[in-house]
Protein backbone atom coordinates (compact mmCIF):
# COMPACT_ATOMS: atom_id res chain seq x y z
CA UNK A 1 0.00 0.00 0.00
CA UNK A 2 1.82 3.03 -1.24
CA UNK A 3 -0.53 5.84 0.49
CA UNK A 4 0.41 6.79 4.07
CA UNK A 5 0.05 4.95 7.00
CA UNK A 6 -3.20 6.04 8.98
CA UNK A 7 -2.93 7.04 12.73
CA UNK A 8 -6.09 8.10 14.65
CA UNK A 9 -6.38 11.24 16.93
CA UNK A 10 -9.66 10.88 18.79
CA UNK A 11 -10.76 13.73 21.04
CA UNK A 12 -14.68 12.61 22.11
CA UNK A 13 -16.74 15.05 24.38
CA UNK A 14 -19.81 12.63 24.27
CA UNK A 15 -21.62 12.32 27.67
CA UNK A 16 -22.93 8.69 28.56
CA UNK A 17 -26.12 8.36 30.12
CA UNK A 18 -27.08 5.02 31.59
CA UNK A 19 -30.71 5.17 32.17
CA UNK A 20 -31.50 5.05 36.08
CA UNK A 21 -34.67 2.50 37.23
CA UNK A 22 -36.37 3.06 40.00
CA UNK A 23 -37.48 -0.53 40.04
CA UNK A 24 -35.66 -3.28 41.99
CA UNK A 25 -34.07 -5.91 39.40
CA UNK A 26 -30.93 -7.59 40.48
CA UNK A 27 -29.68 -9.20 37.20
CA UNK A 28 -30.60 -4.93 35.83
CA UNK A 29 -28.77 -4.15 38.88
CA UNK A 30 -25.67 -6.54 38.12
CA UNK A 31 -25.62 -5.38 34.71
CA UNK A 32 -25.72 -1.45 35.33
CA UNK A 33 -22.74 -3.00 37.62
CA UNK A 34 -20.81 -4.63 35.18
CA UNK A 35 -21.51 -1.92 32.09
CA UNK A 36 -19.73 0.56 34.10
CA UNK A 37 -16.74 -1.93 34.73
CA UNK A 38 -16.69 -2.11 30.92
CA UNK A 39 -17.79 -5.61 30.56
CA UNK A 40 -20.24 -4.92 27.93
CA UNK A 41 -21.05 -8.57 26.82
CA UNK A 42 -21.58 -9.57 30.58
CA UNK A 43 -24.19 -6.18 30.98
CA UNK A 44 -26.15 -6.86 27.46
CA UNK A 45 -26.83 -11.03 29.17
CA UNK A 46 -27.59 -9.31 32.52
CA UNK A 47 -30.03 -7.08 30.88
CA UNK A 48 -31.71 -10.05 28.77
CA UNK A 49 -32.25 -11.96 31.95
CA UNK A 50 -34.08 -8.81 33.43
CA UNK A 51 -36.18 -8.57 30.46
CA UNK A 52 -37.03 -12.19 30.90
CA UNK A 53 -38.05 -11.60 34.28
CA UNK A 54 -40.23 -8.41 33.87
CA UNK A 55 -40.27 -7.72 29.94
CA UNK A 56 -42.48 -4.33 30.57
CA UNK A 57 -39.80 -1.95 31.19
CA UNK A 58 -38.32 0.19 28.86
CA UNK A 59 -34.98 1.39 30.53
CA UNK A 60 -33.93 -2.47 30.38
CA UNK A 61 -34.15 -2.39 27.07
CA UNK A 62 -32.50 0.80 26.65
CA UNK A 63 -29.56 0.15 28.96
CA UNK A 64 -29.41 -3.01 26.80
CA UNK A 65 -29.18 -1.42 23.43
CA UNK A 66 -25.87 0.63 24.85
CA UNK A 67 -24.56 -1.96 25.72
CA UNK A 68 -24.48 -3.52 22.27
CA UNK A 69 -23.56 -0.41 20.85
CA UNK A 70 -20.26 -0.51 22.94
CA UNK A 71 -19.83 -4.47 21.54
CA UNK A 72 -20.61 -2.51 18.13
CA UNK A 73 -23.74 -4.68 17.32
CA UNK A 74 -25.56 -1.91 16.52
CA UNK A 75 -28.22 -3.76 14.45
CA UNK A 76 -29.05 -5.58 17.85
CA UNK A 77 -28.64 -2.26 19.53
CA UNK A 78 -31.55 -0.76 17.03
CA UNK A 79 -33.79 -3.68 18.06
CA UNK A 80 -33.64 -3.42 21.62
CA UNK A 81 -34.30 0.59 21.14
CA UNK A 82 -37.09 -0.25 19.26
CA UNK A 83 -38.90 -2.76 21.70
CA UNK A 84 -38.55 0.07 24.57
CA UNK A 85 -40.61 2.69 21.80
CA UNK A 86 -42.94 -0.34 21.21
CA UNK A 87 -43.73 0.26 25.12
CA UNK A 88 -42.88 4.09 25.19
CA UNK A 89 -43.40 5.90 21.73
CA UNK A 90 -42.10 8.90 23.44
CA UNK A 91 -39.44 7.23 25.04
CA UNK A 92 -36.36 10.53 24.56
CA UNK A 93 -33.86 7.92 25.75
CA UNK A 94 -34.47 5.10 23.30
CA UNK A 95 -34.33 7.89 20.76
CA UNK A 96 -31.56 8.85 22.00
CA UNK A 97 -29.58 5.29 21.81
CA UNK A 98 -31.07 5.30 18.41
CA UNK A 99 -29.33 8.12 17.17
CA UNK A 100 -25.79 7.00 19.11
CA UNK A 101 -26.13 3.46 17.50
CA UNK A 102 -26.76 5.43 13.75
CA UNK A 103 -24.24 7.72 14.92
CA UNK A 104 -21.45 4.98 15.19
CA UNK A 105 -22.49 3.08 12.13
CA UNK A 106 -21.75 6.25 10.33
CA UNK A 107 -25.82 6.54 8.84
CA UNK A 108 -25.77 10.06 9.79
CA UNK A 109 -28.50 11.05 8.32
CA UNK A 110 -30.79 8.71 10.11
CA UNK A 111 -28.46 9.72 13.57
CA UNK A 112 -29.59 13.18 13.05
CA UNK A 113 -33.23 12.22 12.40
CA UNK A 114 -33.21 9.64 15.83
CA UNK A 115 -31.81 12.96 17.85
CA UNK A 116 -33.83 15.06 16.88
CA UNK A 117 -36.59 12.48 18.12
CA UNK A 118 -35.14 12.61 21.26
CA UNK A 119 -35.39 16.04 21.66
CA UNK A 120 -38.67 16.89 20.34
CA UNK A 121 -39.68 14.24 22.93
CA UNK A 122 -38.37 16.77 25.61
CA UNK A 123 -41.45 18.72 25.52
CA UNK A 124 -39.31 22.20 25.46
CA UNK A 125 -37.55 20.59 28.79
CA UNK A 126 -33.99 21.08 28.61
CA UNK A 127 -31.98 18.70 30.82
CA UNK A 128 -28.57 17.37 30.45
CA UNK A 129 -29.88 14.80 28.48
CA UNK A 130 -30.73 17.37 25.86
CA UNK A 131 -27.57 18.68 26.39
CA UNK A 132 -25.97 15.48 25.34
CA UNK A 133 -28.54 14.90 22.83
CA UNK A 134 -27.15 18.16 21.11
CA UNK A 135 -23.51 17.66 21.49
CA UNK A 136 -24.20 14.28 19.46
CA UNK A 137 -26.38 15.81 16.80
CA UNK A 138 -23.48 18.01 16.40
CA UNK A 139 -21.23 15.04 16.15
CA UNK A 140 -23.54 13.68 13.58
CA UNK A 141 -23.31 16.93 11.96
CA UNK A 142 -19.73 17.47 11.93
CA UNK A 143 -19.36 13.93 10.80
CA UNK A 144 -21.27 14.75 7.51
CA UNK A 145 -19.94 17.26 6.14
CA UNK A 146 -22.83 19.76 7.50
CA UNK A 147 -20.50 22.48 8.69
CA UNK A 148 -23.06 24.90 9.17
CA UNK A 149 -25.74 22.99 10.80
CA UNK A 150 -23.40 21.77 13.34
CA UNK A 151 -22.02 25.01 14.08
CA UNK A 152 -25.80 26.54 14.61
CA UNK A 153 -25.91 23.40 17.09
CA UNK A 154 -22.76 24.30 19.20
CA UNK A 155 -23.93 27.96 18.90
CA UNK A 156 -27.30 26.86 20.99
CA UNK A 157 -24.80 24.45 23.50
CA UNK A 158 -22.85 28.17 24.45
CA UNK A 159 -26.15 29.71 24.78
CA UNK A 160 -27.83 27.36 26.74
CA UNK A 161 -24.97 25.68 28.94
CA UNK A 162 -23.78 27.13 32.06
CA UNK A 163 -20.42 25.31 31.49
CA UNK A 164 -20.26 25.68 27.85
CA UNK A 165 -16.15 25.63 27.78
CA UNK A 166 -16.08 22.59 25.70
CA UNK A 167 -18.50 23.66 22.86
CA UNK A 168 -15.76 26.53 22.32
CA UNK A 169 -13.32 23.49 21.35
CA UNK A 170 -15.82 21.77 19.61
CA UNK A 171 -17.55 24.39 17.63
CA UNK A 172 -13.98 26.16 17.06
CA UNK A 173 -13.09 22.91 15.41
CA UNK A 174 -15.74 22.71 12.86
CA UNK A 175 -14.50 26.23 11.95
CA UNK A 176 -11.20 24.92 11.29
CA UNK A 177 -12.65 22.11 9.03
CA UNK A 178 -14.54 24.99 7.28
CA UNK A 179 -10.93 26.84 6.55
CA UNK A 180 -12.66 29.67 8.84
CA UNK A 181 -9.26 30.10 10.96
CA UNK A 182 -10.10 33.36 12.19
CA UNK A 183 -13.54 31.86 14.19
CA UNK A 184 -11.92 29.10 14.73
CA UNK A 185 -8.81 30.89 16.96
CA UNK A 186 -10.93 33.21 19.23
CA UNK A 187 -13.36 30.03 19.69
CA UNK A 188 -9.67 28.41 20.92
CA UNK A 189 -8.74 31.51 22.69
CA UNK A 190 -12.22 31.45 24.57
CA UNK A 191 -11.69 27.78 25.88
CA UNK A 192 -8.10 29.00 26.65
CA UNK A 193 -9.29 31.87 28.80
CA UNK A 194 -11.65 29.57 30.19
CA UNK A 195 -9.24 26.51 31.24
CA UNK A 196 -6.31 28.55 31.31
CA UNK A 197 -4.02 25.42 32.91
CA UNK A 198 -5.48 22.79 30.84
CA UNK A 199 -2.40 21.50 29.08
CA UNK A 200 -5.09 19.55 26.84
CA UNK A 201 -7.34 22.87 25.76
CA UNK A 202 -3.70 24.13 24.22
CA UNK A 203 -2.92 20.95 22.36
CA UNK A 204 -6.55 20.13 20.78
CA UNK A 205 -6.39 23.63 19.71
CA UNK A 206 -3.09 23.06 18.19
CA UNK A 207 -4.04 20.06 16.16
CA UNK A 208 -7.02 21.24 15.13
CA UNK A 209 -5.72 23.85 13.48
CA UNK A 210 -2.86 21.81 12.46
CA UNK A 211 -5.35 19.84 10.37
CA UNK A 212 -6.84 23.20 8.57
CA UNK A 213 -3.31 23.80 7.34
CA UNK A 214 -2.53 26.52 9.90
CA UNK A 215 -0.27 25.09 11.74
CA UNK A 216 1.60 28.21 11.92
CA UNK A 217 -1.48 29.75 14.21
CA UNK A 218 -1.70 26.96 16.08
CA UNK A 219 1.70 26.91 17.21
CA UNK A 220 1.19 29.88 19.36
CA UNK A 221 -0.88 27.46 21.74
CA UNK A 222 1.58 25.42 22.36
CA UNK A 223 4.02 28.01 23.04
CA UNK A 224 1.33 29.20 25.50
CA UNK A 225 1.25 25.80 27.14
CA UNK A 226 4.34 26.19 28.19
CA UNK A 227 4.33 29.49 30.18
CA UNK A 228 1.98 27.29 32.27
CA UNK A 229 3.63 27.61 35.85
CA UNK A 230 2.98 23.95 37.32
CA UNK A 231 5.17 21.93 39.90
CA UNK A 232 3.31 19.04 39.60
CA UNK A 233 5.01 15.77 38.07
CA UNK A 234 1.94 15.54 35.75
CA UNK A 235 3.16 18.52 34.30
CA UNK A 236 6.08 17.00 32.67
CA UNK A 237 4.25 14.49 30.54
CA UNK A 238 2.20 17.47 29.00
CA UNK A 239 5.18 19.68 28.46
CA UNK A 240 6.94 16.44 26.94
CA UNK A 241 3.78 16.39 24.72
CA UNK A 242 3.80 20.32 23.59
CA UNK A 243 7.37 19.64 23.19
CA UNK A 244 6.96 16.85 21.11
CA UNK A 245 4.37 18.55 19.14
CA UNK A 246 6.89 21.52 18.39
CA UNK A 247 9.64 19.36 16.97
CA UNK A 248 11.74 19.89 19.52
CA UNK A 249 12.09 16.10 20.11
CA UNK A 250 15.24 16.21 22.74
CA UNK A 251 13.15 18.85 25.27
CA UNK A 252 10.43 16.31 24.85
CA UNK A 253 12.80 13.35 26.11
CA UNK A 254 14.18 15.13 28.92
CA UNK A 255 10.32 16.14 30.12
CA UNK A 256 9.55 12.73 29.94
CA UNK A 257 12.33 10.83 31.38
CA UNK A 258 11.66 12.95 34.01
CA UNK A 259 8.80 11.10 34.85
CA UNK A 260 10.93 8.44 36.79
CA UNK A 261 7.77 6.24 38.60
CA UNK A 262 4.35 5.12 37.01
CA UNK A 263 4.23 6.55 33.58
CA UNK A 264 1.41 5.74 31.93
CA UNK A 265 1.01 4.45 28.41
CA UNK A 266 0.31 7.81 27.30
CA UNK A 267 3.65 8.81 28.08
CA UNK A 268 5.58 5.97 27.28
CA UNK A 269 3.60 6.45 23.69
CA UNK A 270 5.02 9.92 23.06
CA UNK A 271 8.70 8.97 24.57
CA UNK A 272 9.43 6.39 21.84
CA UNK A 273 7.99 8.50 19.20
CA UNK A 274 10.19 11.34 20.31
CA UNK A 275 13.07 8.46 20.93
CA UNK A 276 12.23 7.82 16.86
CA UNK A 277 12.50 11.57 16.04
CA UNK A 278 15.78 11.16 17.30
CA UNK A 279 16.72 8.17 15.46
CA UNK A 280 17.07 6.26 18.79
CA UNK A 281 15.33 2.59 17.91
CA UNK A 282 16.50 0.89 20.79
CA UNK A 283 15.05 3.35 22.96
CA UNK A 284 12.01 3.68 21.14
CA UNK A 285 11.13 -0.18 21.34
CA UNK A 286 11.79 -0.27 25.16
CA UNK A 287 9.66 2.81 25.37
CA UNK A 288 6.92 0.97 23.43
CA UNK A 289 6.92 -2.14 24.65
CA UNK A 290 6.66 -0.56 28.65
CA UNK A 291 3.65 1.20 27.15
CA UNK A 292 2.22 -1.96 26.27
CA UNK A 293 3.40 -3.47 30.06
CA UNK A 294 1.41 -0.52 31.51
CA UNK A 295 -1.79 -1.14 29.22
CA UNK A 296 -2.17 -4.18 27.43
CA UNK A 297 -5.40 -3.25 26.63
CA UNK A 298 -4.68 -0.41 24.56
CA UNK A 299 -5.74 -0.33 21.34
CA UNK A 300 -3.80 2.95 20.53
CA UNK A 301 -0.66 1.37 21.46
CA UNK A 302 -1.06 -1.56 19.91
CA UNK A 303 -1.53 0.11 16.58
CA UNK A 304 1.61 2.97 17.49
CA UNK A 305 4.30 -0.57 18.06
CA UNK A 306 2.72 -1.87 14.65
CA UNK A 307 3.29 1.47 12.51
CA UNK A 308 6.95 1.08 14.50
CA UNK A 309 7.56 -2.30 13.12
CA UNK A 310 6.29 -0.92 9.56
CA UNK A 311 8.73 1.75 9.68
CA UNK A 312 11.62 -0.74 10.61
CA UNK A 313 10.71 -2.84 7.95
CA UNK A 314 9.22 -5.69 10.15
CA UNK A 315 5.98 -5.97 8.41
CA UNK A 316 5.36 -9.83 10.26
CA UNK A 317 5.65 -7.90 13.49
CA UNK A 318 3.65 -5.35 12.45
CA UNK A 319 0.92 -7.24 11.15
CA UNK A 320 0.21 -9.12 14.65
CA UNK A 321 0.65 -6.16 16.69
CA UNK A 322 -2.45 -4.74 14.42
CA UNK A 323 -4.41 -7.59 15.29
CA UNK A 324 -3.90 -7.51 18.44
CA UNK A 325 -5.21 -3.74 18.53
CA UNK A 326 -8.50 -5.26 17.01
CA UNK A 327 -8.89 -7.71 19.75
CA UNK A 328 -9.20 -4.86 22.08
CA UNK A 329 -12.04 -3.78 20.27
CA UNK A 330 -11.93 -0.32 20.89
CA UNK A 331 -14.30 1.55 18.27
CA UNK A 332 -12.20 4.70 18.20
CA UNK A 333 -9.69 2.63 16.60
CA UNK A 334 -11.28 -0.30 14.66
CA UNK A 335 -11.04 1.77 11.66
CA UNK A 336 -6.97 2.40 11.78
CA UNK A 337 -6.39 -0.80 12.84
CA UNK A 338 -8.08 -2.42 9.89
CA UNK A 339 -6.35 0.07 7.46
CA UNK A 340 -2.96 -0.59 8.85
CA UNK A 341 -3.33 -4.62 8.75
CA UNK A 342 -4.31 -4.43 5.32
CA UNK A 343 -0.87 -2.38 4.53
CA UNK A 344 0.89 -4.86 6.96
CA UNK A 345 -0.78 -7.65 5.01
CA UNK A 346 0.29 -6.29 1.42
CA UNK A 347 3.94 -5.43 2.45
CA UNK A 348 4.40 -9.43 3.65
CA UNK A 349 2.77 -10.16 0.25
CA UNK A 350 -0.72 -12.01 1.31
CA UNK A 351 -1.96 -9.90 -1.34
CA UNK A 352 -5.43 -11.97 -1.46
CA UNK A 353 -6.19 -11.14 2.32
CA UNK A 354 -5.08 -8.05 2.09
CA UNK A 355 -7.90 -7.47 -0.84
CA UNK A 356 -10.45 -8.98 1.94
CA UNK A 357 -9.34 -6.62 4.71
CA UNK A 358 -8.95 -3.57 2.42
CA UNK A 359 -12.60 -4.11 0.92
CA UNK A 360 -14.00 -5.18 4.71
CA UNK A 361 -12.71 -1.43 5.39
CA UNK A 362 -13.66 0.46 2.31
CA UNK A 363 -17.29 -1.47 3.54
CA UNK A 364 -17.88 0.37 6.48
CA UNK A 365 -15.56 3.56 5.91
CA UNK A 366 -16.24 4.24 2.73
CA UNK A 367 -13.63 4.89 -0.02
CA UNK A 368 -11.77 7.94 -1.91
CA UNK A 369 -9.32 7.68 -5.33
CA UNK A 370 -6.32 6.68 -3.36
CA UNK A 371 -8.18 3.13 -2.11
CA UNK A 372 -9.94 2.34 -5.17
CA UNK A 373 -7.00 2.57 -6.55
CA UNK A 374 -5.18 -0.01 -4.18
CA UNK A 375 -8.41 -2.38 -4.33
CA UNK A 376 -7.89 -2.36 -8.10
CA UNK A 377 -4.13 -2.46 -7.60
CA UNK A 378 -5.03 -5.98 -5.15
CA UNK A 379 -7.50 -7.56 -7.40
CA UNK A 380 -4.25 -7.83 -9.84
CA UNK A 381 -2.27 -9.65 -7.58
């Protein structure tokens, strides 16, 4: 595969509501339990058995479609959203999961419909469930191409909000996808002024910009991040970060490696790819592979030690570190994953499973010139 290697940069401001129940079921209480210790499979069976047991309650079937939706079955996610509106039609909630579950199989069209359900199911009642409802629909909106429509629906989050901070970010970084820099800095500058010692405001800012080609303006954040007066150890790994972010690969090291107990993968991420800047492998690999010591359930670092096998030439390596990331099954990263096995596959010449993987991708992500181009390239081979 001759195009770049994908990496993903995720930054998700998505609230999760868990609908409460007033009602006393334990297998809905052990599954409320074991959703929120991330054992999604274990919830959705917990939830099934409460339906069994009292099938006339809509918030079991509800809690039971998220579930699914984090196992990313969203077509059994849709059908347990549905059976709560067969017992509630004006059920905001199941609406709600409705337009998450859309959301995430990238229908946004029918996401945007599902939310907007939800919230004309509100009644003119604005909760933080309409809040969330919104900052989705923007999501959706965003995710579309919509740039103005999801811009009008940050606008009404900063009007509406009594915390708005984070719709600054989020609205200033559909700007930036609309090549409207100049709305898109003082929406930056406003978070900024609001979370003046976030270390993370400064950097999304950066990269959003980065991304709109004006990298130049978004430098000055980072620069700002590190006026930042903070004693705390913490504050090392972020300055590594900004550093790292600025090219200045050998500050980043030293903020790092100052770090000397309980770095977290994070950390250990950004100190091999600064260790790489610097053309130090060995260190690079250690730094990696501690990541993956810290967090073996990392998806992101998973894929990060398989694009560092690609670039040494180690495309076996690669390959299972890849699909090892997809075991995690983290859906931030599904897509990158998939991408990067099927270059992995190519470069150790499986050319035929690389064609499967490719076309499993271009299936749910759709496709541009570049990867019709290497599906034609495969179907050769």
């Amino acid at each position: 595969m001759k195009k770049g290697l994908c990496t993903a940069a995720v930054f998700c401001l998505c609230l999760l509501f868990l609908a409460g129940c007033s009602g006393k079921n334990s297998y809905y209480e052990t599954g409320m339990e074991q959703y929120a210790a991330g054992e999604y499979s274990e919830a959705a069976a917990s939830f099934q058995a409460a339906i069994a047991e009292e099938n006339t309650e809509p918030l079991y079937y509800i809690n039971q479609g998220m579930a699914y939706i984090e196992l990313m079955n969203y077509e059994e996610a849709q059908s347990s959203f549905d059976y709560a509106l067969g017992l509630d039609a004006e059920n905001k909630l199941a609406y709600r999961g409705k337009g998450i579950a859309y959301l995430r199989a990238e229908d946004y069209a029918a996401a945007i419909e599902n939310l907007n359900k939800a919230l004309e199911c509100a009644n003119g009642h604005v909760s933080q469930v309409e809040f969330d409802v919104l900052k989705y629909r923007g999501e959706a909106e965003t995710a579309s191409g919509d740039y103005e429509a999801a811009i009008e629906t940050y606008s009404i989050l900063l009007d509406v909000e009594k915390h708005p901070e984070d719709n600054y970010y989020l609205r200033g970084s559909v700007y930036a996808m609309a090549g409207d820099i100049e709305k898109a800095a003082a929406d930056f500058d406003a978070l900024i002024k609001a979370k003046p010692e976030d270390y993370e405001a400064y950097c999304c800012a950066y990269q959003r910009l980065a991304e709109a080609g004006a990298q130049e303006e978004g430098r000055k954040y980072l620069n700002a991040a590190l006026l930042i007066e903070d004693d705390r150890t913490v504050a090392h790994k972020y300055r590594g970060m900004v550093q790292y972010l600025l090219g200045e690969y050998q500050n980043a090291v030293a903020e790092l490696t100052a770090i000397t107990e309980n770095k977290d993968a994070e950390t250990l991420v950004c100190l091999g790819l600064s260790y790489e800047m610097l053309g130090e492998a060995e260190n690079a690999y250690n730094a990696y592979t501690q990541a993956l010591s810290v967090d073996s359930e990392n998806a992101a670092v998973y894929n990060q030690v398989g694009l560092y096998y690609m670039r040494a030439g180690n495309y076996a390596e690669a390959l299972g570190y890849f699909q090892a990331g997809l075991d995690c099954q983290d859906p931030d990263y599904t897509g990158v994953l998939t991408y990067n096995e099927a270059a992995a596959l190519e470069y150790t010449g499986d050319f035929s499973q690389a064609l499967t993987v490719l076309q499993e991708y271009a299936d749910l992500y759709g496709t541009d010139g570049e990867i019709e181009h290497e599906l034609a390239f495969l179907r050769t081979r």
